[in-house]
C-alpha atoms as a PDB file:
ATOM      1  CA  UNK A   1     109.227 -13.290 172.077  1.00  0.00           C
ATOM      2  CA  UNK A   2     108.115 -15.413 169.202  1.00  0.00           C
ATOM      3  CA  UNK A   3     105.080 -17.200 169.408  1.00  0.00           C
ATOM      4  CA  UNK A   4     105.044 -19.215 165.933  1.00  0.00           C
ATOM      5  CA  UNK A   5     107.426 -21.808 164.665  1.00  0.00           C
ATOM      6  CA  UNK A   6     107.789 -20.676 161.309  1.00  0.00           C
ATOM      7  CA  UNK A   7     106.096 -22.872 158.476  1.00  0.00           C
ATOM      8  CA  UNK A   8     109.662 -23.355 156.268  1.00  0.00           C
ATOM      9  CA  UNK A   9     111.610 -24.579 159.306  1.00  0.00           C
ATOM     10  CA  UNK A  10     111.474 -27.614 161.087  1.00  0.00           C
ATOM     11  CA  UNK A  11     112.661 -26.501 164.230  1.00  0.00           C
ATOM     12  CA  UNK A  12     114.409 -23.095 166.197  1.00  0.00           C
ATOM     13  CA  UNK A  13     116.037 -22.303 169.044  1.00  0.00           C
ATOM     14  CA  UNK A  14     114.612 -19.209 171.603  1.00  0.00           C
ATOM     15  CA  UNK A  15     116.454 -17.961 174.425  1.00  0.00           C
ATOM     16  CA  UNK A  16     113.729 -18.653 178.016  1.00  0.00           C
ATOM     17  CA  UNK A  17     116.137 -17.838 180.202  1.00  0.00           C
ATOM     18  CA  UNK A  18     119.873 -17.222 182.061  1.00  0.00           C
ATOM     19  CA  UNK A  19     122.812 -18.218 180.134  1.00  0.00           C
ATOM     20  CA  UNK A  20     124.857 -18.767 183.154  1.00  0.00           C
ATOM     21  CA  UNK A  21     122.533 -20.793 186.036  1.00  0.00           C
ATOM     22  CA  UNK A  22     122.748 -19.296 189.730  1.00  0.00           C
ATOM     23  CA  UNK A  23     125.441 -18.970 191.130  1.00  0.00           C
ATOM     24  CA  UNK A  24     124.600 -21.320 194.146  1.00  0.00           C
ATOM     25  CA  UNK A  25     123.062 -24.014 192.111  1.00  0.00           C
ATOM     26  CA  UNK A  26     124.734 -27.078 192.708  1.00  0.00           C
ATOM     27  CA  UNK A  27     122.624 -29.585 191.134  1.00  0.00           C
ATOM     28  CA  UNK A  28     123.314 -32.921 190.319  1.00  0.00           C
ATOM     29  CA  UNK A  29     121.467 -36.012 190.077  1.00  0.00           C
ATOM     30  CA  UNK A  30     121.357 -38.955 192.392  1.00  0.00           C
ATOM     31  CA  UNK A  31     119.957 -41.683 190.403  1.00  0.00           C
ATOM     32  CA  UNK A  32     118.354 -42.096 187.044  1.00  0.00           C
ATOM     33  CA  UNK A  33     114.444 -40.961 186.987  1.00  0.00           C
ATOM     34  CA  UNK A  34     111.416 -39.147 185.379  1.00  0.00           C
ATOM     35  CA  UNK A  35     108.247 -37.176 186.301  1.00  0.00           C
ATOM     36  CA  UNK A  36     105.469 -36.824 184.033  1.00  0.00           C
ATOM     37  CA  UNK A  37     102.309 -34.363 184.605  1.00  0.00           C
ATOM     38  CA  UNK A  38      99.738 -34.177 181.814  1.00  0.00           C
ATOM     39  CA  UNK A  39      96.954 -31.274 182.670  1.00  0.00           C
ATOM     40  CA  UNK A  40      96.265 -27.353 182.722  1.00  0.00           C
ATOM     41  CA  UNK A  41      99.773 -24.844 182.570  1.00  0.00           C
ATOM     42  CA  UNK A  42     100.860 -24.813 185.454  1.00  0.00           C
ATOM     43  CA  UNK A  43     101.492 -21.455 186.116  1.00  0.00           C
ATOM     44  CA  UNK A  44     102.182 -20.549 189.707  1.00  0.00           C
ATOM     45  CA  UNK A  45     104.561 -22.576 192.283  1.00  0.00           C
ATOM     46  CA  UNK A  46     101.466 -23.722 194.048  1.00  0.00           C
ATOM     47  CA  UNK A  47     100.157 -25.749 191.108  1.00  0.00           C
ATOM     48  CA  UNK A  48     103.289 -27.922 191.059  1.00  0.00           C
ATOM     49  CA  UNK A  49     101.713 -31.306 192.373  1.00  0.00           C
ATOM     50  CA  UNK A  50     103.369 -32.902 195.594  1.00  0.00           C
ATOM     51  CA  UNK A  51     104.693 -35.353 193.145  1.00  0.00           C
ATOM     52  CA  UNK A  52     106.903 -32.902 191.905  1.00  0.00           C
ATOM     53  CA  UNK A  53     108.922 -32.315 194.756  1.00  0.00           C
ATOM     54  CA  UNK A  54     108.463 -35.992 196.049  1.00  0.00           C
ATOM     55  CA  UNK A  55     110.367 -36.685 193.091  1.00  0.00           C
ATOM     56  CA  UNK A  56     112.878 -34.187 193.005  1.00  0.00           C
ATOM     57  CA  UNK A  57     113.566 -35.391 196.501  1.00  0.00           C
ATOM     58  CA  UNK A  58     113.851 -38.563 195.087  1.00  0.00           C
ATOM     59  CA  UNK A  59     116.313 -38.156 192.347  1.00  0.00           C
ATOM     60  CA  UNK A  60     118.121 -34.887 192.726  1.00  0.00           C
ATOM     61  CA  UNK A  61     120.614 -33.236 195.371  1.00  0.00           C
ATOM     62  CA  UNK A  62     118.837 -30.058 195.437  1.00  0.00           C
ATOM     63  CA  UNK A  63     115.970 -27.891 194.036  1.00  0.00           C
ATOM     64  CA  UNK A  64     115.118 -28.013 190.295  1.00  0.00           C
ATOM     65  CA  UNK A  65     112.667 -24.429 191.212  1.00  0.00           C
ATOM     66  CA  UNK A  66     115.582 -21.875 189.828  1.00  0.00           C
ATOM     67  CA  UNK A  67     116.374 -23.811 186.606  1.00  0.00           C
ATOM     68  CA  UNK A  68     112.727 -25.015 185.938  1.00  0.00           C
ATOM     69  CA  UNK A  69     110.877 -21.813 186.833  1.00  0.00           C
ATOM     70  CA  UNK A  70     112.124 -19.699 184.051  1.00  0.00           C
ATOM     71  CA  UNK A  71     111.428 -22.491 181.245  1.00  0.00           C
ATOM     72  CA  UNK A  72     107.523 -22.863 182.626  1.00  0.00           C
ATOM     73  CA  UNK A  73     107.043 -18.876 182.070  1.00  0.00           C
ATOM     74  CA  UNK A  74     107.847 -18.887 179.015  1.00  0.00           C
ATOM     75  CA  UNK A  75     106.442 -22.263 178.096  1.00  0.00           C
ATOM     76  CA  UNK A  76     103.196 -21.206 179.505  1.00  0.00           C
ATOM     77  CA  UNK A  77     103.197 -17.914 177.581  1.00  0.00           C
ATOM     78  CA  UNK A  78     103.817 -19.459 174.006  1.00  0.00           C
ATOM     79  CA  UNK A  79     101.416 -22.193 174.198  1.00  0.00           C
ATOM     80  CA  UNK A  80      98.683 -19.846 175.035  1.00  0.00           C
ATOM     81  CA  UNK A  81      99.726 -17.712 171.968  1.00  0.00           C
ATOM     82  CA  UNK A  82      99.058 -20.198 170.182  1.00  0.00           C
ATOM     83  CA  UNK A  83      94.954 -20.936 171.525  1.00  0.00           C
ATOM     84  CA  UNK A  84      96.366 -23.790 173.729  1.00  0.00           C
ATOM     85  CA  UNK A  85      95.971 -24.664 177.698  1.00  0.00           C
ATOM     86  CA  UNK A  86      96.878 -28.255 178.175  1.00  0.00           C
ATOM     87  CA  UNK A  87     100.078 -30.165 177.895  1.00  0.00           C
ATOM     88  CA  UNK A  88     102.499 -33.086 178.217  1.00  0.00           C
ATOM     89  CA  UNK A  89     105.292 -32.189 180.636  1.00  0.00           C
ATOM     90  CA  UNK A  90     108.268 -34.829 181.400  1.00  0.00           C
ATOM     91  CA  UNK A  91     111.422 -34.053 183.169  1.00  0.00           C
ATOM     92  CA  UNK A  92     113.953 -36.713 183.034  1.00  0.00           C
ATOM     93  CA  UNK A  93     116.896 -36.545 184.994  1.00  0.00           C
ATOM     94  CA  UNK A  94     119.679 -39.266 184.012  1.00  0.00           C
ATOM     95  CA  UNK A  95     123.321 -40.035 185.542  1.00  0.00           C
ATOM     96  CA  UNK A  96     126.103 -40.207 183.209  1.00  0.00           C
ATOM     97  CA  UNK A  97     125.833 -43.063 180.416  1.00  0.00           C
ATOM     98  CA  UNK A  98     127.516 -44.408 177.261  1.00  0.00           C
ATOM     99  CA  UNK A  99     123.871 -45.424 175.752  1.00  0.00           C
ATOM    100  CA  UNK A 100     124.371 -42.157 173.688  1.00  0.00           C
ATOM    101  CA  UNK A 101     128.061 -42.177 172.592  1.00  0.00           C
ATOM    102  CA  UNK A 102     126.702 -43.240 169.152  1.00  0.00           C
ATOM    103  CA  UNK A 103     123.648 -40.623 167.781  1.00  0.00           C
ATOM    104  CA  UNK A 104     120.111 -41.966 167.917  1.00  0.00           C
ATOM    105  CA  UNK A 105     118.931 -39.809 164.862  1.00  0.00           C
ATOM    106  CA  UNK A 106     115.503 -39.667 164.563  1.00  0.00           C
ATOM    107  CA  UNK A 107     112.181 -37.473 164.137  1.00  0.00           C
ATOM    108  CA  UNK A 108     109.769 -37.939 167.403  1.00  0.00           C
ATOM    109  CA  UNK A 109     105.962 -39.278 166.745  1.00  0.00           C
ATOM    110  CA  UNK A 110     102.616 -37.817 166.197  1.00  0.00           C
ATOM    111  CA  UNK A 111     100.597 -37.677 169.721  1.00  0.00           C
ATOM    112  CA  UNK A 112      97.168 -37.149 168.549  1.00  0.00           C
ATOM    113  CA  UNK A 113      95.128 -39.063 166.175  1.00  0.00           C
ATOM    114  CA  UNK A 114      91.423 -38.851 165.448  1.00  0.00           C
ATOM    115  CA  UNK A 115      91.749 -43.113 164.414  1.00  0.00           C
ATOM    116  CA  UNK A 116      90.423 -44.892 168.050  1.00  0.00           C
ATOM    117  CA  UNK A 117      92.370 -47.489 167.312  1.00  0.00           C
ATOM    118  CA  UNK A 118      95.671 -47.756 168.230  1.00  0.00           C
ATOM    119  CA  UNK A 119      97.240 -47.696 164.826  1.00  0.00           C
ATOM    120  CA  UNK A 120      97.636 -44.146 164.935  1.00  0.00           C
ATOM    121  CA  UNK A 121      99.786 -41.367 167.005  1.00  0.00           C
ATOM    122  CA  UNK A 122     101.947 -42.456 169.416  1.00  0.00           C
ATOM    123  CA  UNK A 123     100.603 -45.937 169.161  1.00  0.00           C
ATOM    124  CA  UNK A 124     101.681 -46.403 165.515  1.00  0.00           C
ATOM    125  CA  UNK A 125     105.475 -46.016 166.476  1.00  0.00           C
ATOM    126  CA  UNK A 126     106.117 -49.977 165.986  1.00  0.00           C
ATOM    127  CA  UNK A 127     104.814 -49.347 162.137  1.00  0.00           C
ATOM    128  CA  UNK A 128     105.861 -45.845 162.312  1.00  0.00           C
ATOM    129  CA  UNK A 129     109.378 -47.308 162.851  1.00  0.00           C
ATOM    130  CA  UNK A 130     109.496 -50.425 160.310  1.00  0.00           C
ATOM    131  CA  UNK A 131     107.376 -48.534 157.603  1.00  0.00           C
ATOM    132  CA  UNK A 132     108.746 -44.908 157.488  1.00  0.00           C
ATOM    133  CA  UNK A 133     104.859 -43.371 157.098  1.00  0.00           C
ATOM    134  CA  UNK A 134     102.419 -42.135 159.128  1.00  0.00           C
ATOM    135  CA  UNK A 135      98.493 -42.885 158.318  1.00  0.00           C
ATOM    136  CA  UNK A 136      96.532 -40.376 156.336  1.00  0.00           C
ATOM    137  CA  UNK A 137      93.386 -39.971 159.228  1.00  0.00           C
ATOM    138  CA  UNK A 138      96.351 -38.164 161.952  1.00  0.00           C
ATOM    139  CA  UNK A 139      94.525 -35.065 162.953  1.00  0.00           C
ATOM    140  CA  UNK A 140      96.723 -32.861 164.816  1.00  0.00           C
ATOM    141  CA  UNK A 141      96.465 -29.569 166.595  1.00  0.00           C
ATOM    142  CA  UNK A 142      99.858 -29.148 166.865  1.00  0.00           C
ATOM    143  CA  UNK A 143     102.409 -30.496 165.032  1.00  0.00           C
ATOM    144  CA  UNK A 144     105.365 -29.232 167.229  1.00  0.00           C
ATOM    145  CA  UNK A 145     106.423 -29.871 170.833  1.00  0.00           C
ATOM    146  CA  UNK A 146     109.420 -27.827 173.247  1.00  0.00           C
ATOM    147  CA  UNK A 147     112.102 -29.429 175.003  1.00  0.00           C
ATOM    148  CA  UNK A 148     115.114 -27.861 176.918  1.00  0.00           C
ATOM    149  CA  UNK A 149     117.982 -28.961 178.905  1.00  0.00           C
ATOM    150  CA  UNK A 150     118.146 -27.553 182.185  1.00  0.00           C
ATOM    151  CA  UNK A 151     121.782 -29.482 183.135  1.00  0.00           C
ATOM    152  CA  UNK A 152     123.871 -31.354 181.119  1.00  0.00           C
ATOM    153  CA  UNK A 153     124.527 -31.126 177.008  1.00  0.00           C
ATOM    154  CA  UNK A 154     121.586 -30.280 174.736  1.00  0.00           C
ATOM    155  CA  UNK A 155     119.471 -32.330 172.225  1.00  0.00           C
ATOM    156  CA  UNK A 156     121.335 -32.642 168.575  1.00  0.00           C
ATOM    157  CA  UNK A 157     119.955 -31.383 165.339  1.00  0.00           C
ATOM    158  CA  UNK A 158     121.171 -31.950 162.136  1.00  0.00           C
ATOM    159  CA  UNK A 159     121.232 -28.314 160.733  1.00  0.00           C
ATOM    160  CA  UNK A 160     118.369 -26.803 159.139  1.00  0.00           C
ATOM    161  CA  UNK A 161     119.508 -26.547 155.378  1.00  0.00           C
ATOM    162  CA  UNK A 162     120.361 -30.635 155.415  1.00  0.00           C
ATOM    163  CA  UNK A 163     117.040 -31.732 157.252  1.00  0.00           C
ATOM    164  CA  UNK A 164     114.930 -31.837 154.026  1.00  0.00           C
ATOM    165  CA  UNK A 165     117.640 -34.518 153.245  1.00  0.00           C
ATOM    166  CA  UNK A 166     118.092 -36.005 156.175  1.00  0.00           C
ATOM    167  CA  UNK A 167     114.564 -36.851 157.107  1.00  0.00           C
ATOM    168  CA  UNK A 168     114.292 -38.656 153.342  1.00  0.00           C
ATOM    169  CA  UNK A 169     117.806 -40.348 154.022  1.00  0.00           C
ATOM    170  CA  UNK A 170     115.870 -41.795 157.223  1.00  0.00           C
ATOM    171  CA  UNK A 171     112.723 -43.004 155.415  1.00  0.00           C
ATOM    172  CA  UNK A 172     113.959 -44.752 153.139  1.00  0.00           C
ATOM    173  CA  UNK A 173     116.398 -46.195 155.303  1.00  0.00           C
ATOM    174  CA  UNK A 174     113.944 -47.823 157.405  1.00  0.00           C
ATOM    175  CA  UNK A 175     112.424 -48.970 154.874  1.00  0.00           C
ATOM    176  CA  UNK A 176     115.447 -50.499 153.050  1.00  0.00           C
ATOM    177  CA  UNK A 177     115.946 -52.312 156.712  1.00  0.00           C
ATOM    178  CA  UNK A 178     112.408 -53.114 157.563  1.00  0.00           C
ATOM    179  CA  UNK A 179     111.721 -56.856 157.977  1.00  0.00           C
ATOM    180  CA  UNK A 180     108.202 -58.132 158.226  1.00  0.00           C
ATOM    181  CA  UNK A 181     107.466 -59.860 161.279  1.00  0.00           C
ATOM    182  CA  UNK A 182     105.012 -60.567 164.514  1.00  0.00           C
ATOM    183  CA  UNK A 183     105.564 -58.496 167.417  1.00  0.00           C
ATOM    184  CA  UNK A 184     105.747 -61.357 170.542  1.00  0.00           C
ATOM    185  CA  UNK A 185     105.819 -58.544 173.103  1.00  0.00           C
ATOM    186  CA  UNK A 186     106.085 -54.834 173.987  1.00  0.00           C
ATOM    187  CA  UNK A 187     109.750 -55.028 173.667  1.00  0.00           C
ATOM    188  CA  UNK A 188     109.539 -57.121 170.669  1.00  0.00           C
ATOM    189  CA  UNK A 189     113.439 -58.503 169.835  1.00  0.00           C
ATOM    190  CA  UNK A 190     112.713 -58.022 166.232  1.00  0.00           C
ATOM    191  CA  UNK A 191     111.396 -54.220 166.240  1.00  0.00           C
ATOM    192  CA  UNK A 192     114.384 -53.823 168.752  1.00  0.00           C
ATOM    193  CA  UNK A 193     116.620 -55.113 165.988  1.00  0.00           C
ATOM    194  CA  UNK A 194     115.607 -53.204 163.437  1.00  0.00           C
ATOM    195  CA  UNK A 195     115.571 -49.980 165.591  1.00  0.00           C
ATOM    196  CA  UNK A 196     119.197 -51.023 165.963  1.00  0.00           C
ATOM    197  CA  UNK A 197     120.195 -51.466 162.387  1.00  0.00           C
ATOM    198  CA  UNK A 198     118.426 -47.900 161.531  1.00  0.00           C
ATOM    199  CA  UNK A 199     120.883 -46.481 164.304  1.00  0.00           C
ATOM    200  CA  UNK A 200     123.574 -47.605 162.768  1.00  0.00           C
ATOM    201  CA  UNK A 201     123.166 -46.499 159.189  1.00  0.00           C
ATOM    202  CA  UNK A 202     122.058 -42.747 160.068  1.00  0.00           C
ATOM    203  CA  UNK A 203     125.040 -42.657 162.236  1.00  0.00           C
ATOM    204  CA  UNK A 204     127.170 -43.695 159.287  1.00  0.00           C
ATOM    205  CA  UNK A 205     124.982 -41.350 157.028  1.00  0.00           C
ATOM    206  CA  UNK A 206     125.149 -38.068 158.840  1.00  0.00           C
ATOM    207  CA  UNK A 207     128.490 -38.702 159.887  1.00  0.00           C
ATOM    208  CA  UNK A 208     129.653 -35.860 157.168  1.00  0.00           C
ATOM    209  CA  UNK A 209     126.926 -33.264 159.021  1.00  0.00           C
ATOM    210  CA  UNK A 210     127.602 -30.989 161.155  1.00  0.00           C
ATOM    211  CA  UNK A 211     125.340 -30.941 164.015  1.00  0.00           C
ATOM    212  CA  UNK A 212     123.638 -27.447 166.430  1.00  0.00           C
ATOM    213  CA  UNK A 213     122.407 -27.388 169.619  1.00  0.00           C
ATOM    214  CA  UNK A 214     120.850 -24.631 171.622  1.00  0.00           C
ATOM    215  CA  UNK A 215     122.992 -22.566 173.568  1.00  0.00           C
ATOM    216  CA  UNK A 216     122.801 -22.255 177.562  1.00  0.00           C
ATOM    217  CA  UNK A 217     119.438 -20.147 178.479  1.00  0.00           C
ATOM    218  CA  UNK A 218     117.689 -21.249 175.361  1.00  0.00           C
ATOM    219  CA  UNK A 219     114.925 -23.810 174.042  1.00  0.00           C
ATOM    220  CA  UNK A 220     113.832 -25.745 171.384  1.00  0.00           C
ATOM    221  CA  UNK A 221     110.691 -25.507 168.719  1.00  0.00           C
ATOM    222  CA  UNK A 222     110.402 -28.047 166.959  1.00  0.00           C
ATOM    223  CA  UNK A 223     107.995 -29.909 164.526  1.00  0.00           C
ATOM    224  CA  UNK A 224     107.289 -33.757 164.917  1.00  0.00           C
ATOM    225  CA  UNK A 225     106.314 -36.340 161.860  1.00  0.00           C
ATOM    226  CA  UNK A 226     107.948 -38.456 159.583  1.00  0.00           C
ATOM    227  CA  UNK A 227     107.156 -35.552 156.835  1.00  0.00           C
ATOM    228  CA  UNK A 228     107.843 -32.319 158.197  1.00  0.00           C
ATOM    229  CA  UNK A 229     109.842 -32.919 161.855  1.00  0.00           C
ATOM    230  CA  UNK A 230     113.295 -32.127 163.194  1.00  0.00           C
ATOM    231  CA  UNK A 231     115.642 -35.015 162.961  1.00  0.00           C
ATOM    232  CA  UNK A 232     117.265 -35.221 166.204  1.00  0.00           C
ATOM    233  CA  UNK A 233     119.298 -37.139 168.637  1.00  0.00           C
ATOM    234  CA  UNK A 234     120.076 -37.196 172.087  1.00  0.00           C
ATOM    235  CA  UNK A 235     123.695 -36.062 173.064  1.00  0.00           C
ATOM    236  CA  UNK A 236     126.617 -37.747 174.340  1.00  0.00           C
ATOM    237  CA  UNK A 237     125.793 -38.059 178.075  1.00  0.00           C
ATOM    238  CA  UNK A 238     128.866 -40.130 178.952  1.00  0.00           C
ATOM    239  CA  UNK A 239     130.695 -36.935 180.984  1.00  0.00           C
ATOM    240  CA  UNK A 240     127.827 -35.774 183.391  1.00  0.00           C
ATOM    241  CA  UNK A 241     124.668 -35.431 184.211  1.00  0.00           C
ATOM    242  CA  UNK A 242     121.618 -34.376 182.321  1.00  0.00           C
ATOM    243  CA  UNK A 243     118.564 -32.990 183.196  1.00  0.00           C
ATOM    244  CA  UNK A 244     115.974 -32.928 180.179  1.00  0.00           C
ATOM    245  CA  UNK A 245     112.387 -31.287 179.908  1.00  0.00           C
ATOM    246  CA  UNK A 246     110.039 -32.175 177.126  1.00  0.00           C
ATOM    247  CA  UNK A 247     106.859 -30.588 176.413  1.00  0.00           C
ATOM    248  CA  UNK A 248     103.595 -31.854 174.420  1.00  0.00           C
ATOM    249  CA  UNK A 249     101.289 -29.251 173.945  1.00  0.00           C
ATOM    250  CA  UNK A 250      97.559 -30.621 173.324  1.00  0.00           C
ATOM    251  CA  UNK A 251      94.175 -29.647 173.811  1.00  0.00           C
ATOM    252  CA  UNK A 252      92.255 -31.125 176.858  1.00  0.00           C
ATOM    253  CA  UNK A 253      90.587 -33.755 174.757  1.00  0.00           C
ATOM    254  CA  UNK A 254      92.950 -34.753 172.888  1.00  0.00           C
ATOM    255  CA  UNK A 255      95.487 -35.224 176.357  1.00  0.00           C
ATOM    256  CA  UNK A 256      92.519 -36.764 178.142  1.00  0.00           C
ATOM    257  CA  UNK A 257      91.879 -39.536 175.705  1.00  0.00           C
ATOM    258  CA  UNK A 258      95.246 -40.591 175.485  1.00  0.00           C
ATOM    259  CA  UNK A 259      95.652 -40.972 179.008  1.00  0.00           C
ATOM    260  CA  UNK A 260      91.992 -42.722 178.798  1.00  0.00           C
ATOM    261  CA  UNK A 261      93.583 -45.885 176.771  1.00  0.00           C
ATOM    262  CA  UNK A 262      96.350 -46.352 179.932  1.00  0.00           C
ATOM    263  CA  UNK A 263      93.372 -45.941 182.517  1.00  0.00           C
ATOM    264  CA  UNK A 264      94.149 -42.619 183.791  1.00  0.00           C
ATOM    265  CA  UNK A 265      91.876 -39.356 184.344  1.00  0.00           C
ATOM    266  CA  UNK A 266      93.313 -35.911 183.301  1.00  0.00           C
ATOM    267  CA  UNK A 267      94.919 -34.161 185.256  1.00  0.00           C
ATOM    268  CA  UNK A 268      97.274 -36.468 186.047  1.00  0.00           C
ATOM    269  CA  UNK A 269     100.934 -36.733 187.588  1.00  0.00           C
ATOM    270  CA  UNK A 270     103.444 -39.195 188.400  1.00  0.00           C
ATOM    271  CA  UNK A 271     106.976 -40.320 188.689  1.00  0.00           C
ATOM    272  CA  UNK A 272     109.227 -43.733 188.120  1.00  0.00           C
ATOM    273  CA  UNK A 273     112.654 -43.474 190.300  1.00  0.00           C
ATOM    274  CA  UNK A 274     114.447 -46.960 190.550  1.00  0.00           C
ATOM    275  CA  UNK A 275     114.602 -48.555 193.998  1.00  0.00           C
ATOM    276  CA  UNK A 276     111.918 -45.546 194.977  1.00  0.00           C
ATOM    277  CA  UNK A 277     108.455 -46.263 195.087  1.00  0.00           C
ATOM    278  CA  UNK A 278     106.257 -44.834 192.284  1.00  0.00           C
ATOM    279  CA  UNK A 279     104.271 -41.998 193.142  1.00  0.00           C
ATOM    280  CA  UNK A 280     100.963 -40.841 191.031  1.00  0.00           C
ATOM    281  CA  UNK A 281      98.247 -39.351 191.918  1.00  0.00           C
ATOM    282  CA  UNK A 282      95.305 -36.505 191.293  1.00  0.00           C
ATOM    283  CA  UNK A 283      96.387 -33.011 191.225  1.00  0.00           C
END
């Protein structure tokens, strides 16, 4: 198994698991929702916090265990070959939808930053999305994340010999489109409309490329940045449903601070599952 992205590539797929799922899985997904847990690997069935399942009950027709099980091995086992313990996890299960008929091609933010202000990391996306740079001070210990898709289509990539290109193609369009202007909210109508116009143009851009995504069984490795990361995009979800894993390796610092500025401890779970009440807790 490989247990290093390599430095000239922005991003590879590795097979974690079955190509084919079980043969009595089933699984489909009852309404629209996600589960985050930021903390230690979890590594055996009993560390899976009670949110988990209250979740899964939640939002799914059956048991995520078979699907899920495989990725977490092998998740666990190449983040500690590379010195690390602590991570991000986020499953998001989603019904069909049209949102993603037209690509959303992009390259996903830095998490860590040693600035304590919240100009940096994943608080810089706002400037991070109207300026098309990231500030000087980020200082990373990983500059890649995971993701899979355990039902559904996979996550888009523009292929790796145009990404060079296509990740300049995107800064400079966002900077071409950028207007300067005051944020009134967290949803702010004018970042929203600039997010918008970006959309539009890569989708007109890349239009020519041909796109990869994993195969069934298999994950992505991939770098994040403006500079170096994978431009991506979520896939057309309009003929089923998709269940979607993302993983943030960090070190427990660096994932207890940022959970600091929303007022949480680390560890730390909890799930969002409309017309379901929230659950969160300790684990």
């Amino acid at each position: 198994m490989k247990d290093r992205l390599q430095s000239s590539t922005s991003f590879e797929f590795i097979k974690f698991g079955l190509e084919e799922p079980p043969p009595d899985q089933n699984l489909s997904v009852e309404r629209d929702a996600f589960w985050s847990y930021c903390g230690p690997l979890l590594s055996t069935l009993d560390d899976l916090p009670s949110s988990f399942h209250d979740w899964t009950h939640a939002a799914l027709s059956g048991s995520l265990l078979p699907l899920l099980l495989p990725f977490l091995t092998f998740v666990n086992e190449f983040i500690r070959k590379n010195g690390l313990d602590h991570y991000w996890l986020t499953i998001r299960a989603t019904k069909a939808t049209t949102e993603y008929n037209k690509p959303r091609w992009h390259t996903d933010d830095m998490f860590f930053s040693r600035s304590s202000g919240d100009s940096g990391g994943i608080w810089g996306r706002r400037r991070s999305l109207v300026m098309g740079r990231e500030k000087a001070e980020l200082d990373l210990q990983t500059d890649w994340k995971l993701c899979a898709t355990l039902l559904g289509p996979p996550t888009m990539f523009i292929p790796a010999e145009h990404q060079a290109a296509a990740r300049a193609t995107s800064r400079s369009t966002k900077r071409a489109l950028a207007t300067e202007h005051v944020c009134t909210s967290v949803r702010c109508p004018g970042c929203g409309a600039i997010a918008e116009a970006v959309r539009d143009k890569l989708t007109e851009e890349f239009a020519p490329l041909d796109l990869v995504q994993a195969a069934p069984g298999e994950c992505s490795v991939f770098r994040i940045g403006q500079e170096r990361g994978a431009v991506h995009s979520e896939p057309c979800m309009s003929r089923g449903d998709r269940i979607f894993v993302n993983v943030v390796p960090g070190k427990k610092d660096e994932l207890s601070n940022l959970l600091a500025k929303w007022g949480m401890t680390c560890p730390r779970s909890w799930y969002i599952a409309p017309g379901v009440l929230r659950g969160h807790g300790l684990t």
